[in-house]
PDB file of N, CA and C in Angstrom:
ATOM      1  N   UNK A   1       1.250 -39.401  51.307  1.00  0.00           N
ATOM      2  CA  UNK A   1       0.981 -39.130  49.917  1.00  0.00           C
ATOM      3  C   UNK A   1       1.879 -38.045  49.370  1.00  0.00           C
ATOM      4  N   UNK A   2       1.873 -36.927  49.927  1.00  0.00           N
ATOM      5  CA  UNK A   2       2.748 -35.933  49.811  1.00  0.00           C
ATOM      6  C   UNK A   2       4.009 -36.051  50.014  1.00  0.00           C
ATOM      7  N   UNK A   3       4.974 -35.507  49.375  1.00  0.00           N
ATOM      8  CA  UNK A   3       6.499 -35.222  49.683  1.00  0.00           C
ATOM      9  C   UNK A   3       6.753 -34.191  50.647  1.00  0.00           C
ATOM     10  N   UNK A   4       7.502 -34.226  51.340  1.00  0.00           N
ATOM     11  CA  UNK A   4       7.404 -32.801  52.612  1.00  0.00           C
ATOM     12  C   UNK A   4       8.710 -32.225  51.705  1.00  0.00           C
ATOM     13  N   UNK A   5       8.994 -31.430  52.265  1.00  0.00           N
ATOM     14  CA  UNK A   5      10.077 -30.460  51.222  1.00  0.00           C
ATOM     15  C   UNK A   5      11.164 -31.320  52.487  1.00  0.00           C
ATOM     16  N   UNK A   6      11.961 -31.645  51.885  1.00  0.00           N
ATOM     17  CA  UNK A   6      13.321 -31.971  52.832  1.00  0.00           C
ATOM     18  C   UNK A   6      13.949 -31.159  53.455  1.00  0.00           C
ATOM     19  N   UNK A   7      14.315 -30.193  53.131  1.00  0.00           N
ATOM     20  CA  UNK A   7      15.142 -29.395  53.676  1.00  0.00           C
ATOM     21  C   UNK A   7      14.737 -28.318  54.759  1.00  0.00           C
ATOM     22  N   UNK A   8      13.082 -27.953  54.698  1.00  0.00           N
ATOM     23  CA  UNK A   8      12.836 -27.105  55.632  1.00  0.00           C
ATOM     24  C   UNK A   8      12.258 -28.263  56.624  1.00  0.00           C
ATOM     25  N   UNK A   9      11.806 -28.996  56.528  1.00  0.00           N
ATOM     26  CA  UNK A   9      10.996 -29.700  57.880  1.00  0.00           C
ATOM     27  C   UNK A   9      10.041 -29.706  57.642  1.00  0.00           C
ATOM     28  N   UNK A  10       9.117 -28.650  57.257  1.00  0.00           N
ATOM     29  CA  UNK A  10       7.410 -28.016  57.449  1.00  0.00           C
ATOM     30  C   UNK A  10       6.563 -28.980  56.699  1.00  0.00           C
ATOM     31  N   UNK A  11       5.692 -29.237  56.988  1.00  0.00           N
ATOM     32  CA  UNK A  11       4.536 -29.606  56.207  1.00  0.00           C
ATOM     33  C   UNK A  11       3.852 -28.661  55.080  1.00  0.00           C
ATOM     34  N   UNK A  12       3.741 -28.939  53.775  1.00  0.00           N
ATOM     35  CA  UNK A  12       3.267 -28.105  52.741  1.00  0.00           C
ATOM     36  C   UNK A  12       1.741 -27.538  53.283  1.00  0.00           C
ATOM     37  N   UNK A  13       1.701 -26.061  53.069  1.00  0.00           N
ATOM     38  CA  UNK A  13       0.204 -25.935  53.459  1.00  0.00           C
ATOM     39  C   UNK A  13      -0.832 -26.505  52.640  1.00  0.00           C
ATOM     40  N   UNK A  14      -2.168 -26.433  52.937  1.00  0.00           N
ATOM     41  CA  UNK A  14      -2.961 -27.271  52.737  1.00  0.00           C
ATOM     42  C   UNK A  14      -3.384 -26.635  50.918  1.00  0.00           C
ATOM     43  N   UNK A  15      -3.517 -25.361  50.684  1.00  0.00           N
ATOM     44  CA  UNK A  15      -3.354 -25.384  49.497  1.00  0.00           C
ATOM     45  C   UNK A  15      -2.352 -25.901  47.922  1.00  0.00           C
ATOM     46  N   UNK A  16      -1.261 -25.645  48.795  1.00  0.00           N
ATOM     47  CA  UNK A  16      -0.146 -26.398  48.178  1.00  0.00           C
ATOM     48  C   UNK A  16      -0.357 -27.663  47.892  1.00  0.00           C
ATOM     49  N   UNK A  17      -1.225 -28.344  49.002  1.00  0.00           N
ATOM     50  CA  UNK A  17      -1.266 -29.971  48.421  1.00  0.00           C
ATOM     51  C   UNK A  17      -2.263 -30.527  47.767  1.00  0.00           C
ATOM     52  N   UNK A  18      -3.508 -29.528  48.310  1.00  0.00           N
ATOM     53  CA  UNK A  18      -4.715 -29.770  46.911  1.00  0.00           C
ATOM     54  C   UNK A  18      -3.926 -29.169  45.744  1.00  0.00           C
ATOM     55  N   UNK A  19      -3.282 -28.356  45.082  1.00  0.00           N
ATOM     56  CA  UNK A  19      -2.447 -28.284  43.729  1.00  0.00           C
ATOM     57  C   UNK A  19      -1.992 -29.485  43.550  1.00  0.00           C
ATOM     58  N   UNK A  20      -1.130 -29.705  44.406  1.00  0.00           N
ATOM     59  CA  UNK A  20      -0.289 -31.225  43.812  1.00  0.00           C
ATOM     60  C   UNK A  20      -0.909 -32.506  43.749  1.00  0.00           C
ATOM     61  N   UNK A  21      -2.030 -32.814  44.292  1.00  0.00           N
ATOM     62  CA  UNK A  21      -2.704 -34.061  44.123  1.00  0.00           C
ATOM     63  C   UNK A  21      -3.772 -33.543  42.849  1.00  0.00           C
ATOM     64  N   UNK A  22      -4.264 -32.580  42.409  1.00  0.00           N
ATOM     65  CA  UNK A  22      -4.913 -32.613  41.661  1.00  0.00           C
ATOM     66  C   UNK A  22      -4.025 -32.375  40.152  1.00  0.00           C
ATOM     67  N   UNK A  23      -2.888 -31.516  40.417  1.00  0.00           N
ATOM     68  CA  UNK A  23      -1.768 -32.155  39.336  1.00  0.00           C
ATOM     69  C   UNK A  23      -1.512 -33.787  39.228  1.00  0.00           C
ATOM     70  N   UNK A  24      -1.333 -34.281  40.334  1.00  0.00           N
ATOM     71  CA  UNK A  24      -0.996 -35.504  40.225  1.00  0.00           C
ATOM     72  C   UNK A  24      -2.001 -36.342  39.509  1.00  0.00           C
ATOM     73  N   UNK A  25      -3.070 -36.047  40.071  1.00  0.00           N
ATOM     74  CA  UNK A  25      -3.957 -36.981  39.135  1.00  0.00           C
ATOM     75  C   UNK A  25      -4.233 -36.456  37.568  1.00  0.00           C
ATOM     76  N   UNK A  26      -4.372 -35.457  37.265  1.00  0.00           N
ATOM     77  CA  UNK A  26      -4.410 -35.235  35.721  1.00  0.00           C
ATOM     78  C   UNK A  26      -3.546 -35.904  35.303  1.00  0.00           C
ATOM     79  N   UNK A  27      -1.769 -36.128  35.594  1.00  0.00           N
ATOM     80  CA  UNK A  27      -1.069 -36.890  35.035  1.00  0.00           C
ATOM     81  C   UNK A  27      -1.296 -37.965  34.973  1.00  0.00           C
ATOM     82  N   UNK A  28      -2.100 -38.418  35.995  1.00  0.00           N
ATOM     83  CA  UNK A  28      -1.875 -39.770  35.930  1.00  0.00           C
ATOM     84  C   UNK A  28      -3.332 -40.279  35.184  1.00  0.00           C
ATOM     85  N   UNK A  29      -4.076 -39.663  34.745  1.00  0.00           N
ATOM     86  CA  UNK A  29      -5.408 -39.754  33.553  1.00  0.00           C
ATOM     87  C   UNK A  29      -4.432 -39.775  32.456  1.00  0.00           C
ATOM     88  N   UNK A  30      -3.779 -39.542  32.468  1.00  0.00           N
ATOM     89  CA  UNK A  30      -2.753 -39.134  31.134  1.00  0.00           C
ATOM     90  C   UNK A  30      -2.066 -40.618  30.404  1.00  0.00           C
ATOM     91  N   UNK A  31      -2.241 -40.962  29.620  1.00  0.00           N
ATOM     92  CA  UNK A  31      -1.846 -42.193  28.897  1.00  0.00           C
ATOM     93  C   UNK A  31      -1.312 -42.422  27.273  1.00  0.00           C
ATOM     94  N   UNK A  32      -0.923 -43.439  26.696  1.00  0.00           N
ATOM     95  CA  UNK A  32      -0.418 -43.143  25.265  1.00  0.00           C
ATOM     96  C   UNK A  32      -1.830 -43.078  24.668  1.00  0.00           C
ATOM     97  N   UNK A  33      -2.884 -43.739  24.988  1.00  0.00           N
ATOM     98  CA  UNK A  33      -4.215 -44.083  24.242  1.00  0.00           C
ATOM     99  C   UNK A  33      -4.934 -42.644  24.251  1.00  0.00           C
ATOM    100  N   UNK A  34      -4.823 -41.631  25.017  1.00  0.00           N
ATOM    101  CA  UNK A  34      -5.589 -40.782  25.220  1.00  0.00           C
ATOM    102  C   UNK A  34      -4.333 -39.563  24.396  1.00  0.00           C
ATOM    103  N   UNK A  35      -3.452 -39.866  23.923  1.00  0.00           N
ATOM    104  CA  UNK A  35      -2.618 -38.808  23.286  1.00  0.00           C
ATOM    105  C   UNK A  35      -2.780 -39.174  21.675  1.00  0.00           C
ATOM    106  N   UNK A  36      -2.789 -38.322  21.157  1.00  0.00           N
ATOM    107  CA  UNK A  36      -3.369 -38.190  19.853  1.00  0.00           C
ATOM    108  C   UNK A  36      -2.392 -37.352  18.909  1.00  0.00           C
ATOM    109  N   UNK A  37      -1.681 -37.486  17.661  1.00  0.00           N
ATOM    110  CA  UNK A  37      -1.451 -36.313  16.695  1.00  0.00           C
ATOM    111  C   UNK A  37      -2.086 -35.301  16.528  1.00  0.00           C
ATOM    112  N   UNK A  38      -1.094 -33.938  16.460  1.00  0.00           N
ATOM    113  CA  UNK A  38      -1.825 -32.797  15.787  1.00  0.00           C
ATOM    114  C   UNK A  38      -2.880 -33.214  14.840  1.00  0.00           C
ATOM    115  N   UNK A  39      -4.098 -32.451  14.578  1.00  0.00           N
ATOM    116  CA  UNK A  39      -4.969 -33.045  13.298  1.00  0.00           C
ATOM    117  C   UNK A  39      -4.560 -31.845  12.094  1.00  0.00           C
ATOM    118  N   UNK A  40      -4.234 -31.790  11.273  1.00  0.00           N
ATOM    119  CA  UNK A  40      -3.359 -31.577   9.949  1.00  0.00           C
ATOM    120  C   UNK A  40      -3.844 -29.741   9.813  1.00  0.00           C
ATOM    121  N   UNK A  41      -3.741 -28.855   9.358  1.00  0.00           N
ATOM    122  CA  UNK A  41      -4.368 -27.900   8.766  1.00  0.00           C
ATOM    123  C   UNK A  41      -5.285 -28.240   8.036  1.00  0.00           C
ATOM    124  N   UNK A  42      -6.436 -27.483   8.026  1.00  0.00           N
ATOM    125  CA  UNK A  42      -7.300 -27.392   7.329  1.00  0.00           C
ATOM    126  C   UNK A  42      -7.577 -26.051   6.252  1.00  0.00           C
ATOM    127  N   UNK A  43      -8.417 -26.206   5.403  1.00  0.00           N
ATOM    128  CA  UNK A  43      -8.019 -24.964   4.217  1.00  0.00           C
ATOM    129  C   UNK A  43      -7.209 -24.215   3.875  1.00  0.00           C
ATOM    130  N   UNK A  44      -7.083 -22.843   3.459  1.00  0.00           N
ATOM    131  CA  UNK A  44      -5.853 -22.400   2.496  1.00  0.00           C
ATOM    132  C   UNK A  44      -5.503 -21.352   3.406  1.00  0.00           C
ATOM    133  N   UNK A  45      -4.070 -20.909   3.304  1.00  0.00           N
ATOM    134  CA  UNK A  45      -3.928 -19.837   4.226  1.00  0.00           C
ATOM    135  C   UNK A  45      -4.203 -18.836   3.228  1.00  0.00           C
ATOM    136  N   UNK A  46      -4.881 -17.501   4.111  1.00  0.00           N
ATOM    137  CA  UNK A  46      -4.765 -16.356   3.724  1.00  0.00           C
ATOM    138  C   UNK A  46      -3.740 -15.493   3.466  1.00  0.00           C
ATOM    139  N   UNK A  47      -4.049 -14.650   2.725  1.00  0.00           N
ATOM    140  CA  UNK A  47      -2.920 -13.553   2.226  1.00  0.00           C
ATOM    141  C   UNK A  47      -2.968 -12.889   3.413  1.00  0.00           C
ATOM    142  N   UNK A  48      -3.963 -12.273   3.625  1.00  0.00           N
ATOM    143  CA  UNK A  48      -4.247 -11.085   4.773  1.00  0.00           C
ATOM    144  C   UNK A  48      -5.317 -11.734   5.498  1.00  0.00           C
ATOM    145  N   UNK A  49      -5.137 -11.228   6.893  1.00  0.00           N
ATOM    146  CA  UNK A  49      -6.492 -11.265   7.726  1.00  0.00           C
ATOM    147  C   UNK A  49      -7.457  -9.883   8.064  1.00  0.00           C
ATOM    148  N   UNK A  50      -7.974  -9.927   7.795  1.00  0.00           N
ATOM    149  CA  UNK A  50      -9.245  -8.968   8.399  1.00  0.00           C
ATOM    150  C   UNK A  50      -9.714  -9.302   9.836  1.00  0.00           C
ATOM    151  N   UNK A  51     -10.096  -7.946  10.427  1.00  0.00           N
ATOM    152  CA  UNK A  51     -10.534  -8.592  11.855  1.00  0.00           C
ATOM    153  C   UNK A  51     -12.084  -9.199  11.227  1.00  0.00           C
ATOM    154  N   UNK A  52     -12.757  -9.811  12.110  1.00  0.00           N
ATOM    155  CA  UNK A  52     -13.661 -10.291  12.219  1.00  0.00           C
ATOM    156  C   UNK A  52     -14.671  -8.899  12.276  1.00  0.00           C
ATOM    157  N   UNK A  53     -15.662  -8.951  11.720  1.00  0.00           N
ATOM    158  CA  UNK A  53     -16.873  -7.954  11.482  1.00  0.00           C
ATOM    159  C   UNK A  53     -18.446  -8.280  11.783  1.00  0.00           C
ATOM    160  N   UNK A  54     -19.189  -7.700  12.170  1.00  0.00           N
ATOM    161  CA  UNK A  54     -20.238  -7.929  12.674  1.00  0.00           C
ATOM    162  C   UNK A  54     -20.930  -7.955  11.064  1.00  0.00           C
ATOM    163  N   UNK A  55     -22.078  -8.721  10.911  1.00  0.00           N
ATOM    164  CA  UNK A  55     -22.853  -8.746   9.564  1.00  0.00           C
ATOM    165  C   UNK A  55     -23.239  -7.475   8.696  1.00  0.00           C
ATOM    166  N   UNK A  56     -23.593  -7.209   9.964  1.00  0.00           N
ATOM    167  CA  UNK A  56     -24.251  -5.426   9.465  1.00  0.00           C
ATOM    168  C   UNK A  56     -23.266  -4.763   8.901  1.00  0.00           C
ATOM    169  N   UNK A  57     -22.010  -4.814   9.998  1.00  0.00           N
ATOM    170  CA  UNK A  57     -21.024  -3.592   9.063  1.00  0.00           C
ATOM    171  C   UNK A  57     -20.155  -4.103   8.139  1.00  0.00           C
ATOM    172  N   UNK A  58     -20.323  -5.410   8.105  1.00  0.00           N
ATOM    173  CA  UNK A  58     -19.552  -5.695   6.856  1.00  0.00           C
ATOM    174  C   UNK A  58     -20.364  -5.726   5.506  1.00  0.00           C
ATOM    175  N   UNK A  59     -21.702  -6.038   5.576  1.00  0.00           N
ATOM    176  CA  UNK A  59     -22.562  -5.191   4.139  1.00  0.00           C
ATOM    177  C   UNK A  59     -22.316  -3.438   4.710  1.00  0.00           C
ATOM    178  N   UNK A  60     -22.191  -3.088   5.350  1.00  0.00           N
ATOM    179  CA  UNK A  60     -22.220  -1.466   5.131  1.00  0.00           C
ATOM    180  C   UNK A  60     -21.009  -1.216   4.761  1.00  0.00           C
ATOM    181  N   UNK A  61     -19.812  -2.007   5.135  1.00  0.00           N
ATOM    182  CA  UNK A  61     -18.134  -1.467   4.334  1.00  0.00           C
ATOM    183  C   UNK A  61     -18.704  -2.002   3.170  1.00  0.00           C
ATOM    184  N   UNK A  62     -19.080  -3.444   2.662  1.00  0.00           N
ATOM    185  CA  UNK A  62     -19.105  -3.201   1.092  1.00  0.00           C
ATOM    186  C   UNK A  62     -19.780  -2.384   0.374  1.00  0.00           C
ATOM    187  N   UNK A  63     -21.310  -2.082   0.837  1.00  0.00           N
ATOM    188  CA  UNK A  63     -21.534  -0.799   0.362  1.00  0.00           C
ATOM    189  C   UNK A  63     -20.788   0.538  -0.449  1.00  0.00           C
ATOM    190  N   UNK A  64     -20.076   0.712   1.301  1.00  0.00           N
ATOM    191  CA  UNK A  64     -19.491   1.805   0.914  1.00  0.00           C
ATOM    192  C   UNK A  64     -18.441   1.712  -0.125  1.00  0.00           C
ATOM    193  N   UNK A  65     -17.787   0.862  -0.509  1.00  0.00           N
ATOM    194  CA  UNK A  65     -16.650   0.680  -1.540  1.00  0.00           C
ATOM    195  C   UNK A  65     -17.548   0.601  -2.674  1.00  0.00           C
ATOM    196  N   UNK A  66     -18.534  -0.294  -3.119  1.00  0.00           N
ATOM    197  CA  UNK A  66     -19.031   0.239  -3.548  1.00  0.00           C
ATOM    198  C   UNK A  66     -19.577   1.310  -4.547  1.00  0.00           C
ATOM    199  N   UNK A  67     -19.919   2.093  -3.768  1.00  0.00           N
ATOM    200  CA  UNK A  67     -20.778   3.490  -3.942  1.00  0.00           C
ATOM    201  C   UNK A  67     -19.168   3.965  -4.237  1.00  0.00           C
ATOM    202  N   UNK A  68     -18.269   4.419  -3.652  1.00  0.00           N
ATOM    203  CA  UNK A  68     -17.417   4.764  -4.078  1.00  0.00           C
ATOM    204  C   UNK A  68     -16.996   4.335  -5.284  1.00  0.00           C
ATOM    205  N   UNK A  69     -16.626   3.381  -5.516  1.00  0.00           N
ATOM    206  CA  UNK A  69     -16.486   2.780  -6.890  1.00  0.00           C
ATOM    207  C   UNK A  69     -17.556   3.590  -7.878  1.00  0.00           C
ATOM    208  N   UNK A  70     -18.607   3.204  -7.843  1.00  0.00           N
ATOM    209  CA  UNK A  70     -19.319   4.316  -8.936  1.00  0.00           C
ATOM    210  C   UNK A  70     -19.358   5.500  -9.130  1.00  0.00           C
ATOM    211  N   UNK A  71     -18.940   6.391  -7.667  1.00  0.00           N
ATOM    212  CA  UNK A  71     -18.780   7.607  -7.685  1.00  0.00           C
ATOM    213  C   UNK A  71     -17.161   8.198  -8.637  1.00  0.00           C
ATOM    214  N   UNK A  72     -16.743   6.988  -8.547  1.00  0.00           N
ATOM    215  CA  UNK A  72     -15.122   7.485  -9.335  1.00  0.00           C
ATOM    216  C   UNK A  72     -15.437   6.988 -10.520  1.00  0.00           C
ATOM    217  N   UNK A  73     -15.980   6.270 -11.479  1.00  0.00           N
ATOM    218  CA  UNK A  73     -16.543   6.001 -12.928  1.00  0.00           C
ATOM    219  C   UNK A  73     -17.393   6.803 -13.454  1.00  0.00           C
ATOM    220  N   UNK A  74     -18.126   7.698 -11.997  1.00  0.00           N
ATOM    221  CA  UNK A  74     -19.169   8.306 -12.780  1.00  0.00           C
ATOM    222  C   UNK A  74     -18.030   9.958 -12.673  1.00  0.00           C
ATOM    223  N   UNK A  75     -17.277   9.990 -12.299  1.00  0.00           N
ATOM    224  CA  UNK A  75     -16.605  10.862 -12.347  1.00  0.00           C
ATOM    225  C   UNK A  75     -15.601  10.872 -13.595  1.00  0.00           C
ATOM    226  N   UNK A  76     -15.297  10.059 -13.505  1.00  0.00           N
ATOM    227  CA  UNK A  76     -13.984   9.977 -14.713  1.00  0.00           C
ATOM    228  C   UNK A  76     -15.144  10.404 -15.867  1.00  0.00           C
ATOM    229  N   UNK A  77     -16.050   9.383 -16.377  1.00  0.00           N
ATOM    230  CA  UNK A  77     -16.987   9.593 -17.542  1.00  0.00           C
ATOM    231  C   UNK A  77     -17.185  10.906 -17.793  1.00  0.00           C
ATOM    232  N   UNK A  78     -17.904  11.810 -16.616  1.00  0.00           N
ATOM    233  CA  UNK A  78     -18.379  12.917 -16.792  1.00  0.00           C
ATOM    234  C   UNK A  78     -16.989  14.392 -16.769  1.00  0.00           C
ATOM    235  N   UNK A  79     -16.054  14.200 -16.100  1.00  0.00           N
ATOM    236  CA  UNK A  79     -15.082  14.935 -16.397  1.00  0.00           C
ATOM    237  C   UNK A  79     -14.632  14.772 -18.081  1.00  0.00           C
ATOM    238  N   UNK A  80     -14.464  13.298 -18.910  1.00  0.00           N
ATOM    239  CA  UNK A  80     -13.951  13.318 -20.169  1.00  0.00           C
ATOM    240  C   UNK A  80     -15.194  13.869 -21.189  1.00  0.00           C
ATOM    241  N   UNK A  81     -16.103  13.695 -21.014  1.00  0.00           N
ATOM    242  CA  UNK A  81     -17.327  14.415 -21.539  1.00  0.00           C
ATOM    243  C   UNK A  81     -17.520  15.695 -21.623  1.00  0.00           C
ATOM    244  N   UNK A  82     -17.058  16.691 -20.641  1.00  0.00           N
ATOM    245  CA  UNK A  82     -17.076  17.786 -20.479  1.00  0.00           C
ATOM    246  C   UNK A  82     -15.877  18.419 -20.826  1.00  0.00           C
ATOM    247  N   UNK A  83     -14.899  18.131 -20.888  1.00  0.00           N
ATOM    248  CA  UNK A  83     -13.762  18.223 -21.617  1.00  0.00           C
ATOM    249  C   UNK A  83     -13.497  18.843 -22.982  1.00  0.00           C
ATOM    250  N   UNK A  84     -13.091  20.142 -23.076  1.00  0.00           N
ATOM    251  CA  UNK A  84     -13.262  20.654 -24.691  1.00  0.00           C
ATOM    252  C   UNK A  84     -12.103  20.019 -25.433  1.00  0.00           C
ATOM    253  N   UNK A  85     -12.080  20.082 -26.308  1.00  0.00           N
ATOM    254  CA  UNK A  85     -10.743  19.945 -27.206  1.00  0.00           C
ATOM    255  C   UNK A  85      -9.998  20.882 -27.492  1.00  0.00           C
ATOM    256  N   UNK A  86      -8.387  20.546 -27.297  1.00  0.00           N
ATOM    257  CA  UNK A  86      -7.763  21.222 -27.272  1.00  0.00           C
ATOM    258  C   UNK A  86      -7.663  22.198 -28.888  1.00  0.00           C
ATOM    259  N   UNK A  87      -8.006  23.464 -28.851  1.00  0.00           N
ATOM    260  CA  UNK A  87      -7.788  24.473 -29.987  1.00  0.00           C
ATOM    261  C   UNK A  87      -6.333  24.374 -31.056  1.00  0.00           C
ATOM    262  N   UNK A  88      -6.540  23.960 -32.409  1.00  0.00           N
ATOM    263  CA  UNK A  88      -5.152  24.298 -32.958  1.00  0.00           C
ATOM    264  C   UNK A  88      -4.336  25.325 -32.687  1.00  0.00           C
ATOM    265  N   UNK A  89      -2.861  25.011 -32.491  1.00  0.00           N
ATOM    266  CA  UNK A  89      -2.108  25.892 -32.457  1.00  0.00           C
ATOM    267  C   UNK A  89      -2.151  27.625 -33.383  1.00  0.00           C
ATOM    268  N   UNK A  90      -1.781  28.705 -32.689  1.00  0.00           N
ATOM    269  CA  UNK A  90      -1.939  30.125 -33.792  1.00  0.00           C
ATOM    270  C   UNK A  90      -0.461  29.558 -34.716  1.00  0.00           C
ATOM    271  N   UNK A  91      -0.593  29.511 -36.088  1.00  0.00           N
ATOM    272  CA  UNK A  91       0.550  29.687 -37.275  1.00  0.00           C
ATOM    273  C   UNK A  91       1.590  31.140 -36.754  1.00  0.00           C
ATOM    274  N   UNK A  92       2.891  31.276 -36.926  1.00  0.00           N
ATOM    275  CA  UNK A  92       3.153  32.541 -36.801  1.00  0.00           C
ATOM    276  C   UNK A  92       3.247  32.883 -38.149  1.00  0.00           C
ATOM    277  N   UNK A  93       3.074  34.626 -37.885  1.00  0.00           N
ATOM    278  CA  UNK A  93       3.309  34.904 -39.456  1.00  0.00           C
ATOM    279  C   UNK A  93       4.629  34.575 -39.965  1.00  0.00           C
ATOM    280  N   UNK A  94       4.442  34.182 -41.291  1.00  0.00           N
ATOM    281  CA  UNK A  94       5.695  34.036 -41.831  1.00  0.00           C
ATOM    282  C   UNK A  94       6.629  35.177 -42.851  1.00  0.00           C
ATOM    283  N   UNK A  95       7.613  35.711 -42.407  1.00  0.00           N
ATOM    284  CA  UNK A  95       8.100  37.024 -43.137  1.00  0.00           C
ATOM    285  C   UNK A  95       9.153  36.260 -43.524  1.00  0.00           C
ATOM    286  N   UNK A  96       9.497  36.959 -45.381  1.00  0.00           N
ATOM    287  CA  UNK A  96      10.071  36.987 -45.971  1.00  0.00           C
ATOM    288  C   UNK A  96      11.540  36.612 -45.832  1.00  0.00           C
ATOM    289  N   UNK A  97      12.517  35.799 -45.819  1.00  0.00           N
ATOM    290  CA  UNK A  97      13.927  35.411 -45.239  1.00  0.00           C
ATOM    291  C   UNK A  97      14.791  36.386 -46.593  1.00  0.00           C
ATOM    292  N   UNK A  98      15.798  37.073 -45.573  1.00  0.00           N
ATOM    293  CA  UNK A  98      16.705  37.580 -46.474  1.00  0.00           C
ATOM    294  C   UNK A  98      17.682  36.704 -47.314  1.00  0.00           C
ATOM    295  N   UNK A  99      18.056  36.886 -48.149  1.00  0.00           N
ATOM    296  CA  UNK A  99      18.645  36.626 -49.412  1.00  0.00           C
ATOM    297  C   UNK A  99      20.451  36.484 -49.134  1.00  0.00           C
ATOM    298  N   UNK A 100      20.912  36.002 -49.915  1.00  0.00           N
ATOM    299  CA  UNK A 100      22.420  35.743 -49.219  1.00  0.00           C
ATOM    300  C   UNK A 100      23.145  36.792 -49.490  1.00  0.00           C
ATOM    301  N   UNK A 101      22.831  37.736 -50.899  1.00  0.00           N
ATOM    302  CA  UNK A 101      23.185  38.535 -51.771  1.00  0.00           C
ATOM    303  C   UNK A 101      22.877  39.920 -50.929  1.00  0.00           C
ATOM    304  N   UNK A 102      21.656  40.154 -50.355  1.00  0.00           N
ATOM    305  CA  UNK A 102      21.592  41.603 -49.594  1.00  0.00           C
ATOM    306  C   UNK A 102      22.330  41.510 -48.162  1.00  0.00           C
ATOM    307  N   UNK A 103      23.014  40.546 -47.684  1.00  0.00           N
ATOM    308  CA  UNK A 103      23.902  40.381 -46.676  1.00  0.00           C
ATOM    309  C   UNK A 103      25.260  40.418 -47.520  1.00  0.00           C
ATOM    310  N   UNK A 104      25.794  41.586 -47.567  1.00  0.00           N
ATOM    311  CA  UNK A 104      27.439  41.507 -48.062  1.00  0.00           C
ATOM    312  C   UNK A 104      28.230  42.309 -46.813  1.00  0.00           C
ATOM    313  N   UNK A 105      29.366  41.374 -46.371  1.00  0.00           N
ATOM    314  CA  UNK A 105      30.049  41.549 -45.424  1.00  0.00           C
ATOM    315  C   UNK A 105      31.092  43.207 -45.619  1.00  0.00           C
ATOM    316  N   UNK A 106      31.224  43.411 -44.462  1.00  0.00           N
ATOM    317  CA  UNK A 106      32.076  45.008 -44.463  1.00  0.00           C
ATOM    318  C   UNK A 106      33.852  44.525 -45.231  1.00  0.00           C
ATOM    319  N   UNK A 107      34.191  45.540 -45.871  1.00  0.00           N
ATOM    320  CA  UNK A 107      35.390  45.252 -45.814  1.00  0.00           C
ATOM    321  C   UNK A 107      36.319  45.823 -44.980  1.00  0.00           C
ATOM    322  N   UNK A 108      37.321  44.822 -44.501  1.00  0.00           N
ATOM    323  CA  UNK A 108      38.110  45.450 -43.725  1.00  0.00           C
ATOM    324  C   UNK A 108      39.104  46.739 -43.037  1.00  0.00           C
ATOM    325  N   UNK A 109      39.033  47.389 -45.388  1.00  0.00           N
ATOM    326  CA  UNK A 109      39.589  48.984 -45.149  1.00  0.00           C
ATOM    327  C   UNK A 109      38.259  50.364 -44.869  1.00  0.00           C
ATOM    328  N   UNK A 110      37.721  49.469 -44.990  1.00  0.00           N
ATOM    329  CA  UNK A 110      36.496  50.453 -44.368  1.00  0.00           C
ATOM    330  C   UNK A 110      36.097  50.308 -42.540  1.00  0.00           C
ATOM    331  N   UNK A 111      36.600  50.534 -42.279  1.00  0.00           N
ATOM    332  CA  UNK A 111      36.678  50.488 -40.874  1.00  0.00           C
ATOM    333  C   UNK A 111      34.711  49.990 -40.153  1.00  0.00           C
ATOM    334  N   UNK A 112      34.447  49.314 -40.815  1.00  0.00           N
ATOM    335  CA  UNK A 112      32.993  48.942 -40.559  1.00  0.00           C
ATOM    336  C   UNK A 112      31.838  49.442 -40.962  1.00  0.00           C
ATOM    337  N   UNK A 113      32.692  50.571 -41.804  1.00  0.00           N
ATOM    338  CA  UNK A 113      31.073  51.441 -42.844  1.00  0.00           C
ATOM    339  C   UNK A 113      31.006  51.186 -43.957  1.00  0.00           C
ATOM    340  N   UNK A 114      29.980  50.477 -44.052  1.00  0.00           N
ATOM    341  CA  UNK A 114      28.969  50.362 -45.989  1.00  0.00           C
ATOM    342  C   UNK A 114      29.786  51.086 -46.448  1.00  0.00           C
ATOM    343  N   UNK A 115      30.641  51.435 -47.459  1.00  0.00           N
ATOM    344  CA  UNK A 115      30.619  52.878 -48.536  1.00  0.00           C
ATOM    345  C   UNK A 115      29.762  52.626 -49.343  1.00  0.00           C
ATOM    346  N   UNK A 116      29.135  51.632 -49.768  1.00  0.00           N
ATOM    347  CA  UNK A 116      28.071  51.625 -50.663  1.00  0.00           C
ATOM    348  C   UNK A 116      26.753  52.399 -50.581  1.00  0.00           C
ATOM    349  N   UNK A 117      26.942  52.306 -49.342  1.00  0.00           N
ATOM    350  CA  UNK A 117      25.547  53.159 -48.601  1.00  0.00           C
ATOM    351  C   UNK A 117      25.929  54.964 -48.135  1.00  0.00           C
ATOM    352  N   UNK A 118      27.326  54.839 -47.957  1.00  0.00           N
ATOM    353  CA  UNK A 118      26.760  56.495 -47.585  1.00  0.00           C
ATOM    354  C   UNK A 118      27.992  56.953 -48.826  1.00  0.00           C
ATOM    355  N   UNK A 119      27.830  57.465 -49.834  1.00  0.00           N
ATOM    356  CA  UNK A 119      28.524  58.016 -50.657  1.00  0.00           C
ATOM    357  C   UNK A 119      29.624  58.958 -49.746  1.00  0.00           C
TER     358      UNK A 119
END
């Protein structure tokens, strides 16, 4: 039944040949009638996978998102509520702008002094 290995002489040990007869026969159960096509995909692929979650903690993660979720609405609300309004700006005072006429330039033979001003 067995093939002996040719080249060494030996007889295959006895484990070696229960492998190969019980390979042998799966192949030979093996037929076109018993081979079949892939069967197609089924539903939609996902974007992402999640691991798999036990019941419990997957209502306790939604929970928690959740509760979080309201905790940040009830935050935003109550921070804009409490919120003063910002105070109008202070006006500065406004002083008087000089005149073009009380700005008269030095003349040049006056070495940079008014004579108008100091007699």
């Amino acid at each position: 039944m067995i093939e002996q290995d040719l080249g060494s002489g030996l007889s295959p040990d006895p484990l070696e040949e229960r492998l190969r007869n019980a390979l042998r026969a799966r192949a030979d159960s093996v037929d076109l009638h018993t081979l079949r096509a892939p069967a197609p995909p089924t539903g939609r692929p996902r974007l992402f996978r999640l691991p798999a979650l036990h019941p419990v903690r997957r209502t306790a993660v939604a929970l928690l998102v959740v509760a979080a979720a309201v905790i940040g609405v009830l935050f935003v609300a109550i921070h804009e509520v409490r919120e003063t309004p910002v105070p109008p700006a202070n006006r500065p005072s406004v002083s008087p702008t000089p005149n073009a006429t009380d700005a008269v330039p030095d003349p040049p033979e006056s070495g940079g002094v008014d004579a108008s001003r100091h007699p």
